[in-house]
N, C-alpha and C. Protein backbone atom coordinates (compact mmCIF):
# COMPACT_ATOMS: atom_id res chain seq x y z
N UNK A 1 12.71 -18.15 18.55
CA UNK A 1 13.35 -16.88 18.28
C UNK A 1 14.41 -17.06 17.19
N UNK A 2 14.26 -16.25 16.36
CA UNK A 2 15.51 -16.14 15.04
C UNK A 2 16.54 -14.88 15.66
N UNK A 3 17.86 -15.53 15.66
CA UNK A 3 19.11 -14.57 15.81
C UNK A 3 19.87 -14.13 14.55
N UNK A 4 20.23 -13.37 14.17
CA UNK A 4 21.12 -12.84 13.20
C UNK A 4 21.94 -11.41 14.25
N UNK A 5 22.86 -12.00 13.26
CA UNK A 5 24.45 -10.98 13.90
C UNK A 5 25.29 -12.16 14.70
N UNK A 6 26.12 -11.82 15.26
CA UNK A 6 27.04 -12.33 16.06
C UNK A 6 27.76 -11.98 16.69
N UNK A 7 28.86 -12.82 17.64
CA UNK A 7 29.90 -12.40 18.45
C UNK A 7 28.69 -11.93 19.76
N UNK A 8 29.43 -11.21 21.22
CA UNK A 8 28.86 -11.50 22.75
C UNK A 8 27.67 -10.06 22.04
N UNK A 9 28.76 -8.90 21.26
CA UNK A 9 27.53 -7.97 21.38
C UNK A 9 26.91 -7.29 20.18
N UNK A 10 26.09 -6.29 19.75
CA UNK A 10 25.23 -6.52 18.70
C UNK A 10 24.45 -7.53 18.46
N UNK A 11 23.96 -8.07 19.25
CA UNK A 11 22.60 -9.69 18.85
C UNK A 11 21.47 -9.21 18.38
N UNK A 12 20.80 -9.42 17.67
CA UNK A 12 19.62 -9.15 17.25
C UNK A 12 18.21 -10.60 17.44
N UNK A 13 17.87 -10.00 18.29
CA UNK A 13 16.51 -11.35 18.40
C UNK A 13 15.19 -11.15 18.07
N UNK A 14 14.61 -11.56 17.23
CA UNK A 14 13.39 -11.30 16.17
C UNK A 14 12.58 -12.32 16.84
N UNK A 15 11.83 -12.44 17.51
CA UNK A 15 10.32 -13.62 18.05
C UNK A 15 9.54 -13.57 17.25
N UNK A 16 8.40 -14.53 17.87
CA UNK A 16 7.42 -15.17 16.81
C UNK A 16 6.50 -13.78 16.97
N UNK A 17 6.65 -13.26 18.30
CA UNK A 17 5.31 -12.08 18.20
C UNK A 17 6.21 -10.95 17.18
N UNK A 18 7.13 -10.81 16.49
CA UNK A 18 7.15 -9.45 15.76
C UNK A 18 8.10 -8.61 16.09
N UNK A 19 8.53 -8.58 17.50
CA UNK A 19 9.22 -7.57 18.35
C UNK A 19 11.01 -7.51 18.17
N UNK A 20 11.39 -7.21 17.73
CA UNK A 20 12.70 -7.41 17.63
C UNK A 20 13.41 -6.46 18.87
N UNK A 21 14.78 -7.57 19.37
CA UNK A 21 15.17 -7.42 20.19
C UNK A 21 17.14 -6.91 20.17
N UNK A 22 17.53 -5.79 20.20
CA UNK A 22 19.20 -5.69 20.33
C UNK A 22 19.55 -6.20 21.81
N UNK A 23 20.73 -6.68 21.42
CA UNK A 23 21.17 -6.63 23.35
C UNK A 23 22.90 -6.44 22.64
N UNK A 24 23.22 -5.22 23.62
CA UNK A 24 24.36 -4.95 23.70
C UNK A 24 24.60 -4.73 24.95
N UNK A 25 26.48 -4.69 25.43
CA UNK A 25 26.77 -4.77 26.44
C UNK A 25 27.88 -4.00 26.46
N UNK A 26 28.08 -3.21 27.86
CA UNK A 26 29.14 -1.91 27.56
C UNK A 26 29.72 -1.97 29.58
N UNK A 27 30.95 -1.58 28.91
CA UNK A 27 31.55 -1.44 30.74
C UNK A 27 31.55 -0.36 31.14
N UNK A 28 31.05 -0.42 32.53
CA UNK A 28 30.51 0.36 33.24
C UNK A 28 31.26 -0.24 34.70
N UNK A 29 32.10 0.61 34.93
CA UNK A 29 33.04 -0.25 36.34
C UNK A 29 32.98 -1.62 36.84
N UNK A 30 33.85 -1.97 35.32
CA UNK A 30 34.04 -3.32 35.22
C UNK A 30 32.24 -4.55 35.09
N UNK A 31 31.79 -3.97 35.18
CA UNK A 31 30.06 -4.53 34.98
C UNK A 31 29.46 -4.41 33.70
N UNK A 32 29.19 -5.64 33.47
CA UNK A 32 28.45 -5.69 32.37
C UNK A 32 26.84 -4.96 32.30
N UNK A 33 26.46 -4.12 31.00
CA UNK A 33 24.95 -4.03 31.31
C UNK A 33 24.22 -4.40 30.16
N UNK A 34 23.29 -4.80 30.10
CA UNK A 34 22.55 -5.71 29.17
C UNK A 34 21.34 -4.30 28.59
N UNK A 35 21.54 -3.71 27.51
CA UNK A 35 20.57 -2.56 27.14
C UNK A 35 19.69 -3.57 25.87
N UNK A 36 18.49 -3.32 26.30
CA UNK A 36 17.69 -3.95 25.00
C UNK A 36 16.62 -2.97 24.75
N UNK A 37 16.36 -3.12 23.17
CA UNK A 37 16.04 -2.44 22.54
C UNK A 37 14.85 -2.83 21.67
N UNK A 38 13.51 -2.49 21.67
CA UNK A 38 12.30 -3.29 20.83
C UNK A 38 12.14 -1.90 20.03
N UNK A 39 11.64 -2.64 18.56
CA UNK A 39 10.90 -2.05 17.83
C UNK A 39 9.54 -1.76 17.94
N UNK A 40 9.04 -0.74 17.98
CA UNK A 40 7.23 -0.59 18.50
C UNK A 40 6.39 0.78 17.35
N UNK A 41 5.36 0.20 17.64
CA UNK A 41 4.64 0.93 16.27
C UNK A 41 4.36 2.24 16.96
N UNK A 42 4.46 3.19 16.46
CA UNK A 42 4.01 5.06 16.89
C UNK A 42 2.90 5.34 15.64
N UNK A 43 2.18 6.34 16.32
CA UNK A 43 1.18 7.33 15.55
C UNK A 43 2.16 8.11 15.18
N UNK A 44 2.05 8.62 14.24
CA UNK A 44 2.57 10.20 13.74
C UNK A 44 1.75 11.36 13.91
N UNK A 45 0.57 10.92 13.57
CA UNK A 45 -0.77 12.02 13.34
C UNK A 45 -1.51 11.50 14.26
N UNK A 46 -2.53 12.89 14.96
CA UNK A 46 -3.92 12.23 15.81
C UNK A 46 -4.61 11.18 14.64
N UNK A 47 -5.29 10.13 15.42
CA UNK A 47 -6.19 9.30 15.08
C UNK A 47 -7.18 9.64 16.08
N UNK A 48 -8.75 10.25 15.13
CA UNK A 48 -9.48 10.12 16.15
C UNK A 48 -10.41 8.75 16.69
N UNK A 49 -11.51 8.71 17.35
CA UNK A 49 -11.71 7.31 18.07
C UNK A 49 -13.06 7.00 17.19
N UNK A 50 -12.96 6.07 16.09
CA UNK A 50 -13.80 5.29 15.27
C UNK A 50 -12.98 5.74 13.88
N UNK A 51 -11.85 6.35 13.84
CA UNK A 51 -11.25 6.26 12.37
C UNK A 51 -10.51 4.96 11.86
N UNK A 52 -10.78 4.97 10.63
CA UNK A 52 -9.34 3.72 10.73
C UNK A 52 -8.26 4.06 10.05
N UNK A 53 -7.03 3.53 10.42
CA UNK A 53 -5.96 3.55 11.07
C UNK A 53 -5.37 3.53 9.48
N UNK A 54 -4.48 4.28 9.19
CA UNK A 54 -3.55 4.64 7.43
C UNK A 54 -2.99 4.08 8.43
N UNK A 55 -1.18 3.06 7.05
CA UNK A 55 0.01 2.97 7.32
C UNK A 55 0.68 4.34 6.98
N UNK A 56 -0.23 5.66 6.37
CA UNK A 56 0.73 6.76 6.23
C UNK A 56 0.45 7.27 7.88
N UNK A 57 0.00 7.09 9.08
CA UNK A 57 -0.17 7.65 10.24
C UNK A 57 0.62 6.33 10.90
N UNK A 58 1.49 5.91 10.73
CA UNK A 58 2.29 5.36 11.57
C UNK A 58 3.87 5.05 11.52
N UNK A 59 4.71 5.15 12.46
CA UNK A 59 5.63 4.24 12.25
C UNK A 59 6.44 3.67 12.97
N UNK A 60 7.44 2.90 12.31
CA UNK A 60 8.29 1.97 13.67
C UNK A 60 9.28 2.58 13.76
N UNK A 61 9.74 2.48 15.72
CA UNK A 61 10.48 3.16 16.45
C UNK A 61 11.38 2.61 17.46
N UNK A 62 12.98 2.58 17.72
CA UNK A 62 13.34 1.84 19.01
C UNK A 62 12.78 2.25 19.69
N UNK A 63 12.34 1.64 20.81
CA UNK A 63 11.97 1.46 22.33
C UNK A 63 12.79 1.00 23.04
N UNK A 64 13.52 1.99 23.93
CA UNK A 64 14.36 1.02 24.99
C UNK A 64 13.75 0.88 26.45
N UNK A 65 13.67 -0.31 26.93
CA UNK A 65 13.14 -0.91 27.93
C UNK A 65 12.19 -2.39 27.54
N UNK A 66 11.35 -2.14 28.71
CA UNK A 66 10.54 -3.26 28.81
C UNK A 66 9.09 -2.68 27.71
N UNK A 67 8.80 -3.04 26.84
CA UNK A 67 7.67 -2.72 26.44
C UNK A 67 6.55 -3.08 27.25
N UNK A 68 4.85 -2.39 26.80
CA UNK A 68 4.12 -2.42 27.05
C UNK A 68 3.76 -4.08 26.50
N UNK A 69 2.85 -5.15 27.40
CA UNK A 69 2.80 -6.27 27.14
C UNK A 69 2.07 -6.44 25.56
N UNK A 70 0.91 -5.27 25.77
CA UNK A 70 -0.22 -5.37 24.16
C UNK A 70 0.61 -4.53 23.45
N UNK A 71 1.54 -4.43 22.86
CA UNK A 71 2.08 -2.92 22.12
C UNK A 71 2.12 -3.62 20.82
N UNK A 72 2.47 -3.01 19.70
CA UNK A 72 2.02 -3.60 18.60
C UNK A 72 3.69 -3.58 18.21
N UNK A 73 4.09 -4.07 16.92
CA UNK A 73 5.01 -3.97 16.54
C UNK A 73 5.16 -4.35 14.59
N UNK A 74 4.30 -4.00 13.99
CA UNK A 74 4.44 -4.15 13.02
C UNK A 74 3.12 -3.37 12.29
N UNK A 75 3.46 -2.37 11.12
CA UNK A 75 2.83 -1.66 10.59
C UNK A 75 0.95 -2.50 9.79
N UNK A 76 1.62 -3.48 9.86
CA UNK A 76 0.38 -4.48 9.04
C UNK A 76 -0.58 -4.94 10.31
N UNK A 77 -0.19 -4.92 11.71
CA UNK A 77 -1.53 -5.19 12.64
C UNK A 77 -2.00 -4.29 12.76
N UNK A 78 -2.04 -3.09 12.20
CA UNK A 78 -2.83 -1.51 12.83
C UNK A 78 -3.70 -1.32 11.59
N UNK A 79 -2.61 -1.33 10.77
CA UNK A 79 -3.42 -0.74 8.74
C UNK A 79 -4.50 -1.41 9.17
N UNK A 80 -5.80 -0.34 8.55
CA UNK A 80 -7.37 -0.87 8.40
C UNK A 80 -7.46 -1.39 9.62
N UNK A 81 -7.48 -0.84 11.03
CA UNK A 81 -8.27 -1.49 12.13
C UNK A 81 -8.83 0.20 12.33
N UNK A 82 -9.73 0.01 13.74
CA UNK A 82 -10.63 1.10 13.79
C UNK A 82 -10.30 1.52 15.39
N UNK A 83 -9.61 3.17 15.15
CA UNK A 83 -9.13 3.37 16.17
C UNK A 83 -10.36 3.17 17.64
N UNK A 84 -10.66 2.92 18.89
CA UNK A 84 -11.43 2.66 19.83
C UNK A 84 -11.51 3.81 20.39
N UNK A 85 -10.36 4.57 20.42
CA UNK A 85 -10.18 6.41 21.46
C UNK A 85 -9.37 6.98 20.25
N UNK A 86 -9.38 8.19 20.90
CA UNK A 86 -8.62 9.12 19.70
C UNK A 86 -7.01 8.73 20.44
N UNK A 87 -6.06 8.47 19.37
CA UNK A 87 -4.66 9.08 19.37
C UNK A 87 -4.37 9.29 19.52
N UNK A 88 -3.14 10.09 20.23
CA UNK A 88 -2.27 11.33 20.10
C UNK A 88 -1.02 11.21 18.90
N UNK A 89 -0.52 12.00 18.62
CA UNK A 89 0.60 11.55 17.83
C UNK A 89 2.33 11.27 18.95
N UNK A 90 2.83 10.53 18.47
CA UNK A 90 3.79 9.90 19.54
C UNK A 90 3.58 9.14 20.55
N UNK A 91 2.46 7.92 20.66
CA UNK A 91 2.11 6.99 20.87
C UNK A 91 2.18 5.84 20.64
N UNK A 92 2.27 4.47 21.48
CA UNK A 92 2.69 3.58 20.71
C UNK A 92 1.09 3.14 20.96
N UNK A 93 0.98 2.50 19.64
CA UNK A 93 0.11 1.66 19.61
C UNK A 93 -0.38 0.50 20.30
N UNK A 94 -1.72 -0.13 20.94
CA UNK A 94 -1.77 -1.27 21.59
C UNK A 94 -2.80 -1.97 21.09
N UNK A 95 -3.32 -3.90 21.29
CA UNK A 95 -3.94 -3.98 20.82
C UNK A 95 -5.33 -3.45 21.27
N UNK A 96 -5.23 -2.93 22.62
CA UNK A 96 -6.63 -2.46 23.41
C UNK A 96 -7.46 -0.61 22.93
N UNK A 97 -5.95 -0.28 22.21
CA UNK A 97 -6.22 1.13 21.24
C UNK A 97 -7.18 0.62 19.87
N UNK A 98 -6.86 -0.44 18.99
CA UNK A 98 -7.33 -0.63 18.10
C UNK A 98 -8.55 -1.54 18.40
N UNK A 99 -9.63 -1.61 17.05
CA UNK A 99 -10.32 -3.15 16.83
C UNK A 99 -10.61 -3.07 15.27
N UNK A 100 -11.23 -3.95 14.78
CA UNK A 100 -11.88 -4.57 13.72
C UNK A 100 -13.18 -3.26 13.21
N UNK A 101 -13.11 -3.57 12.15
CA UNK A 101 -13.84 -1.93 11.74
C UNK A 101 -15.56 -3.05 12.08
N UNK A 102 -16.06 -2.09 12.53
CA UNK A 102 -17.53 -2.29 12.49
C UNK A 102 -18.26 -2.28 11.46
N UNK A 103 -18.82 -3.72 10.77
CA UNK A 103 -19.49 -3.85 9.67
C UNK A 103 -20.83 -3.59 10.08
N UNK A 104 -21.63 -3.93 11.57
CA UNK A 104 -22.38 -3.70 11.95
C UNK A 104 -23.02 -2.69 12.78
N UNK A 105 -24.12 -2.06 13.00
CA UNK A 105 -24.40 -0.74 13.97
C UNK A 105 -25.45 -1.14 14.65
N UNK A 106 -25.82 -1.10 16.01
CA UNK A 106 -26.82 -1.33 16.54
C UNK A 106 -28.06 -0.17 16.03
N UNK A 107 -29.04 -1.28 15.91
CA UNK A 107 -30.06 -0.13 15.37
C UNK A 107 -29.95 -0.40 13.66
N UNK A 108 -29.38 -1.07 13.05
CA UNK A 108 -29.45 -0.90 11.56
C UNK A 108 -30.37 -2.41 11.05
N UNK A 109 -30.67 -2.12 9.76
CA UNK A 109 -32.07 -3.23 9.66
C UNK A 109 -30.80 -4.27 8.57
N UNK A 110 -30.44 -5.44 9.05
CA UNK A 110 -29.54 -6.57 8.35
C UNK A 110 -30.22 -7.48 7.67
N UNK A 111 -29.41 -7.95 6.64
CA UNK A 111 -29.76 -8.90 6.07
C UNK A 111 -29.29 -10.12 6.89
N UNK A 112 -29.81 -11.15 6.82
CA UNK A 112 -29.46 -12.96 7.55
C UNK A 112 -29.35 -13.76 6.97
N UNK A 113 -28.55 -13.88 6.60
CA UNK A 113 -28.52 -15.59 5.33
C UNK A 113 -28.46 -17.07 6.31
N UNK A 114 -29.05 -17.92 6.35
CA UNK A 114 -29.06 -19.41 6.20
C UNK A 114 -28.52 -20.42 5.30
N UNK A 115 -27.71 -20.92 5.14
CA UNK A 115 -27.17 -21.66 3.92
C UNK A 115 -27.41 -23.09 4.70
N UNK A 116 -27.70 -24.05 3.64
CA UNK A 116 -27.40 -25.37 3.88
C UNK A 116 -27.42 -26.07 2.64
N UNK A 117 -26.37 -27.33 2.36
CA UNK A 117 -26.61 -27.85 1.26
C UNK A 117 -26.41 -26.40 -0.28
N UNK A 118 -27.38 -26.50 -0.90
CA UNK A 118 -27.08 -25.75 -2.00
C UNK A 118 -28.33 -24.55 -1.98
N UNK A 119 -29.14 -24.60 -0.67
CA UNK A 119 -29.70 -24.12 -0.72
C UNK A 119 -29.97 -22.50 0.33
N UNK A 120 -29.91 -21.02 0.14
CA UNK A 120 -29.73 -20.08 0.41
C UNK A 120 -31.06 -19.25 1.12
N UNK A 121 -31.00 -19.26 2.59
CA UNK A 121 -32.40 -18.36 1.90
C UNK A 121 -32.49 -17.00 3.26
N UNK A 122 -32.84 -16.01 3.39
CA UNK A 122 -32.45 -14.37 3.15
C UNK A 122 -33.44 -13.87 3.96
N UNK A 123 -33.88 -13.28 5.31
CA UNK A 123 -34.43 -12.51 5.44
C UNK A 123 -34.08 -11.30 6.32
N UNK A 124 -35.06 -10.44 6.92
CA UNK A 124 -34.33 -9.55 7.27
C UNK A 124 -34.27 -9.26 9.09
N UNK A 125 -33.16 -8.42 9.77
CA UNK A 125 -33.83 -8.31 11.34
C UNK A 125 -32.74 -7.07 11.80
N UNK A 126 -33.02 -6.51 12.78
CA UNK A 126 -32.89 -5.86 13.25
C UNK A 126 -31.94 -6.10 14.21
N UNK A 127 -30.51 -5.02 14.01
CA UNK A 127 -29.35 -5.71 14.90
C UNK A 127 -29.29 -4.99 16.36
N UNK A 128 -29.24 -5.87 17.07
CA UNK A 128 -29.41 -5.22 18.56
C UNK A 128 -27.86 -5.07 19.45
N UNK A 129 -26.67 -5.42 18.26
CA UNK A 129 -25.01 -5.13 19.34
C UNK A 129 -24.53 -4.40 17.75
N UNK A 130 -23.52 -3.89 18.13
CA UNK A 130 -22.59 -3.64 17.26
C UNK A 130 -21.71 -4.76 16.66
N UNK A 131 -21.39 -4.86 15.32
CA UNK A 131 -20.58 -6.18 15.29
C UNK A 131 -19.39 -6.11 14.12
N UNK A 132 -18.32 -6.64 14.20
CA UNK A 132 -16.60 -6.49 13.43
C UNK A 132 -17.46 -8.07 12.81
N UNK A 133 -16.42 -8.37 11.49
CA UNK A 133 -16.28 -9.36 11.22
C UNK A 133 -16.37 -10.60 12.20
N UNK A 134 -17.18 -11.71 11.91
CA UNK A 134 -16.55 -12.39 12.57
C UNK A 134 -17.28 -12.71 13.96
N UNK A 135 -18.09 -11.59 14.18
CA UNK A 135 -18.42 -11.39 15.91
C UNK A 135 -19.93 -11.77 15.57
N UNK A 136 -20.40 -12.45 17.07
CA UNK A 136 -21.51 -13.09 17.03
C UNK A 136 -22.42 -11.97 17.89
N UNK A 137 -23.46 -11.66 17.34
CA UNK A 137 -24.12 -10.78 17.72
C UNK A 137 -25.76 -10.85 17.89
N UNK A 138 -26.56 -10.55 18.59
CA UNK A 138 -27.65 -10.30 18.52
C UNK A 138 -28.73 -9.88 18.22
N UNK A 139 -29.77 -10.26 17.06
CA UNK A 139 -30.45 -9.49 16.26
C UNK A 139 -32.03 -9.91 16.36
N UNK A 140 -33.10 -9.38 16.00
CA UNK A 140 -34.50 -9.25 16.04
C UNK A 140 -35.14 -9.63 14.91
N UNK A 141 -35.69 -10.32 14.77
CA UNK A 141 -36.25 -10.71 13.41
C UNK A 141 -37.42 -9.80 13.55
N UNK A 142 -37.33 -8.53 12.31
CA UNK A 142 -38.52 -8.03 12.26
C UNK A 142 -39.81 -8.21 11.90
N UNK A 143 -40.16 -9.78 11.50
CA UNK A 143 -41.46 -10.29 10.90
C UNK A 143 -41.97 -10.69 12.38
N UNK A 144 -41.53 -11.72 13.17
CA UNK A 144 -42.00 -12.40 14.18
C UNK A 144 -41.57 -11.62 15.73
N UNK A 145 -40.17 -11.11 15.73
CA UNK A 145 -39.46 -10.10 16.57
C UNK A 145 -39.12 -11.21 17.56
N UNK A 146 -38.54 -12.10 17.30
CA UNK A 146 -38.01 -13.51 17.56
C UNK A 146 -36.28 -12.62 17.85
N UNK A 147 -35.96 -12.99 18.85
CA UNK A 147 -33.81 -12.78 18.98
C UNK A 147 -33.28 -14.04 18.61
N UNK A 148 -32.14 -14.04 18.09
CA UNK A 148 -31.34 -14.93 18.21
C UNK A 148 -29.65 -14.31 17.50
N UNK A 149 -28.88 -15.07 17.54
CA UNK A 149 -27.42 -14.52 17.73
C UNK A 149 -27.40 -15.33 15.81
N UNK A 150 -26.67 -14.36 15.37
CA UNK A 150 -26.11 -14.36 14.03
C UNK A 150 -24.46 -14.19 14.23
N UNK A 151 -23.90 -14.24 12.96
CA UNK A 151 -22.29 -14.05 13.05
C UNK A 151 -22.25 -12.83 11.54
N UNK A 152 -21.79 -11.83 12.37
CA UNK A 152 -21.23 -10.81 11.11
C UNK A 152 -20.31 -11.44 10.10
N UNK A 153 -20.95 -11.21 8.50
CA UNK A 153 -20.13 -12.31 7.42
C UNK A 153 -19.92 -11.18 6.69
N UNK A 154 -20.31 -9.91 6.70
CA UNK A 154 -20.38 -8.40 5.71
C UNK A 154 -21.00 -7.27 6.26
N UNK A 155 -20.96 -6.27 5.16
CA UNK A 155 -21.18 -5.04 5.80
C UNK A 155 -22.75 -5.51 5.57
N UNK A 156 -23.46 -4.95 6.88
CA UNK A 156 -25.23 -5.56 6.48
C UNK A 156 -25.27 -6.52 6.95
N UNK A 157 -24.98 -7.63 6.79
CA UNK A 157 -24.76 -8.78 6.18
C UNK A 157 -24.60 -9.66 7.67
N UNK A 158 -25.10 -10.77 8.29
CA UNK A 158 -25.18 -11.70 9.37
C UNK A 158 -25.57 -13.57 8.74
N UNK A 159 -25.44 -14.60 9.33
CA UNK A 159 -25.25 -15.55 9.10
C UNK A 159 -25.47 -16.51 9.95
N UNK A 160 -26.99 -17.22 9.93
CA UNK A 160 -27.18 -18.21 11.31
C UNK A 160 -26.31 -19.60 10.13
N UNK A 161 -26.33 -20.59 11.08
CA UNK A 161 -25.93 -21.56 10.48
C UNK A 161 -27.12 -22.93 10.78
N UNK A 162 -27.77 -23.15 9.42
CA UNK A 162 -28.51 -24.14 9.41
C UNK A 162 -28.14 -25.23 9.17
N UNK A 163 -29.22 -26.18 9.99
CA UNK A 163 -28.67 -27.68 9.73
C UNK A 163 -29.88 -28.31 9.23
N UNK A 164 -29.80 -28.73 7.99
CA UNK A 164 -30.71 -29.40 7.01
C UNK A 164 -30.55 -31.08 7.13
N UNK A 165 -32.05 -31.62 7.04
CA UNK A 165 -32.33 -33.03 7.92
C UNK A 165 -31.60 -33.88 6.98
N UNK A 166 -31.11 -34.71 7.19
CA UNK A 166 -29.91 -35.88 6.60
C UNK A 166 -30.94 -36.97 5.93
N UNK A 167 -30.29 -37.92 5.15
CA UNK A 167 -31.30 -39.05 4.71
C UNK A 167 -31.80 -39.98 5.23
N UNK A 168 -30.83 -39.94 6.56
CA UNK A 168 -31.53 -40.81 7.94
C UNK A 168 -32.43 -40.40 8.50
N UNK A 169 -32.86 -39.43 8.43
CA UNK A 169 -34.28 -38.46 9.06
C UNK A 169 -35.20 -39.14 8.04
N UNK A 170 -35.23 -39.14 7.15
CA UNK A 170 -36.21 -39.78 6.25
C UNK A 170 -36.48 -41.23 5.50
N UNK A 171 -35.12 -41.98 5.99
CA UNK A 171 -34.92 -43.50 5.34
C UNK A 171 -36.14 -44.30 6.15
N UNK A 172 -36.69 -45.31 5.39
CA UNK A 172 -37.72 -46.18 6.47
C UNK A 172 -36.46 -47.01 7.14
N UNK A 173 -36.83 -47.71 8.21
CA UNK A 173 -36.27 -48.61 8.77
C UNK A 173 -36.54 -49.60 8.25
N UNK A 174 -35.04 -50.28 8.07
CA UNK A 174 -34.67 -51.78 7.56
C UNK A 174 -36.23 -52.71 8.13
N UNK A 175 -36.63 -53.75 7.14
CA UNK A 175 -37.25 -54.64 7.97
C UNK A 175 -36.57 -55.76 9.15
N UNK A 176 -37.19 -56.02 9.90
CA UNK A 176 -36.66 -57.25 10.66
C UNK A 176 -36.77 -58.30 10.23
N UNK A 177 -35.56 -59.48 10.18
CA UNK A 177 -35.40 -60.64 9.66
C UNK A 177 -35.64 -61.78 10.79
């Protein structure tokens, strides 16, 4: 945790997750009370559920209390994600509101690349999940109609990973001495 400010009150505590924290303290019959204060991301505008997410539809807001554990707190984890439900405006954001925009659609005909070595090679299949960057998904090869799991690398676009035979697959064996 990084502190800036000083003295018992005005503290400011900034963590690694984003959330910045005040703690001030005020008397209250002779008792101290500890008020803290997080910054948390709000909608301004409805977002409906598969839009993605403007930094002009959001912004940051004190929160006093305990925040929500998934709540977001910084305008750059929301920009370009894809809302999951619609919005309301005056909401805080969570990460279970947002995801990763869908490069993939179940039902759409993908391209599959194989790479190994220097060599590339391309055909086509049929995606059977929805898939974000990144996400390993399930698809149909439409020549043979063979499944197997690809990794979303683009829009269209999936990626098995081949392993091309080494020079030990093909070296003769040493003679015996």
């Amino acid at each position: 945790d990084r502190q800036d400010g000083g003295g018992r009150d005005g503290r400011v505590k900034q963590g690694s997750n984003g959330h910045v924290r005040f703690n001030s303290s005020c008397g209250v019959q002779n008792r101290r009370r500890r008020l803290t204060t997080w910054t948390m991301l709000y909608a301004t505008t409805p977002i409906e559920a598969g839009q993605l997410v403007r930094a002009s539809q959001l912004e940051l807001r004190p929160y006093a209390g305990t925040p929500p554990s998934t709540a977001l707190a910084s305008i750059e984890a929301a920009a370009g994600q894809q809302a999951r439900r619609s919005i309301r405006p005056d909401t805080i954001l969570s990460t279970s509101s947002l995801r990763a925009p869908l490069l993939v659609r179940r039902g759409e005909t993908v391209s599959v690349y194989a790479r190994t070595g220097g060599v590339t090679v391309r055909t086509f299949a049929a995606a059977k999940q929805d898939g974000a960057l990144g996400d390993l998904i399930q698809v149909e090869s439409t020549a043979s109609r063979q499944r197997y799991a690809a990794r979303v690398s683009g829009r269209r676009e999936l990626e098995v990973y081949a392993t091309g035979a080494g020079v030990d697959d093909y070296a003769l064996p040493s003679p015996r001495t």
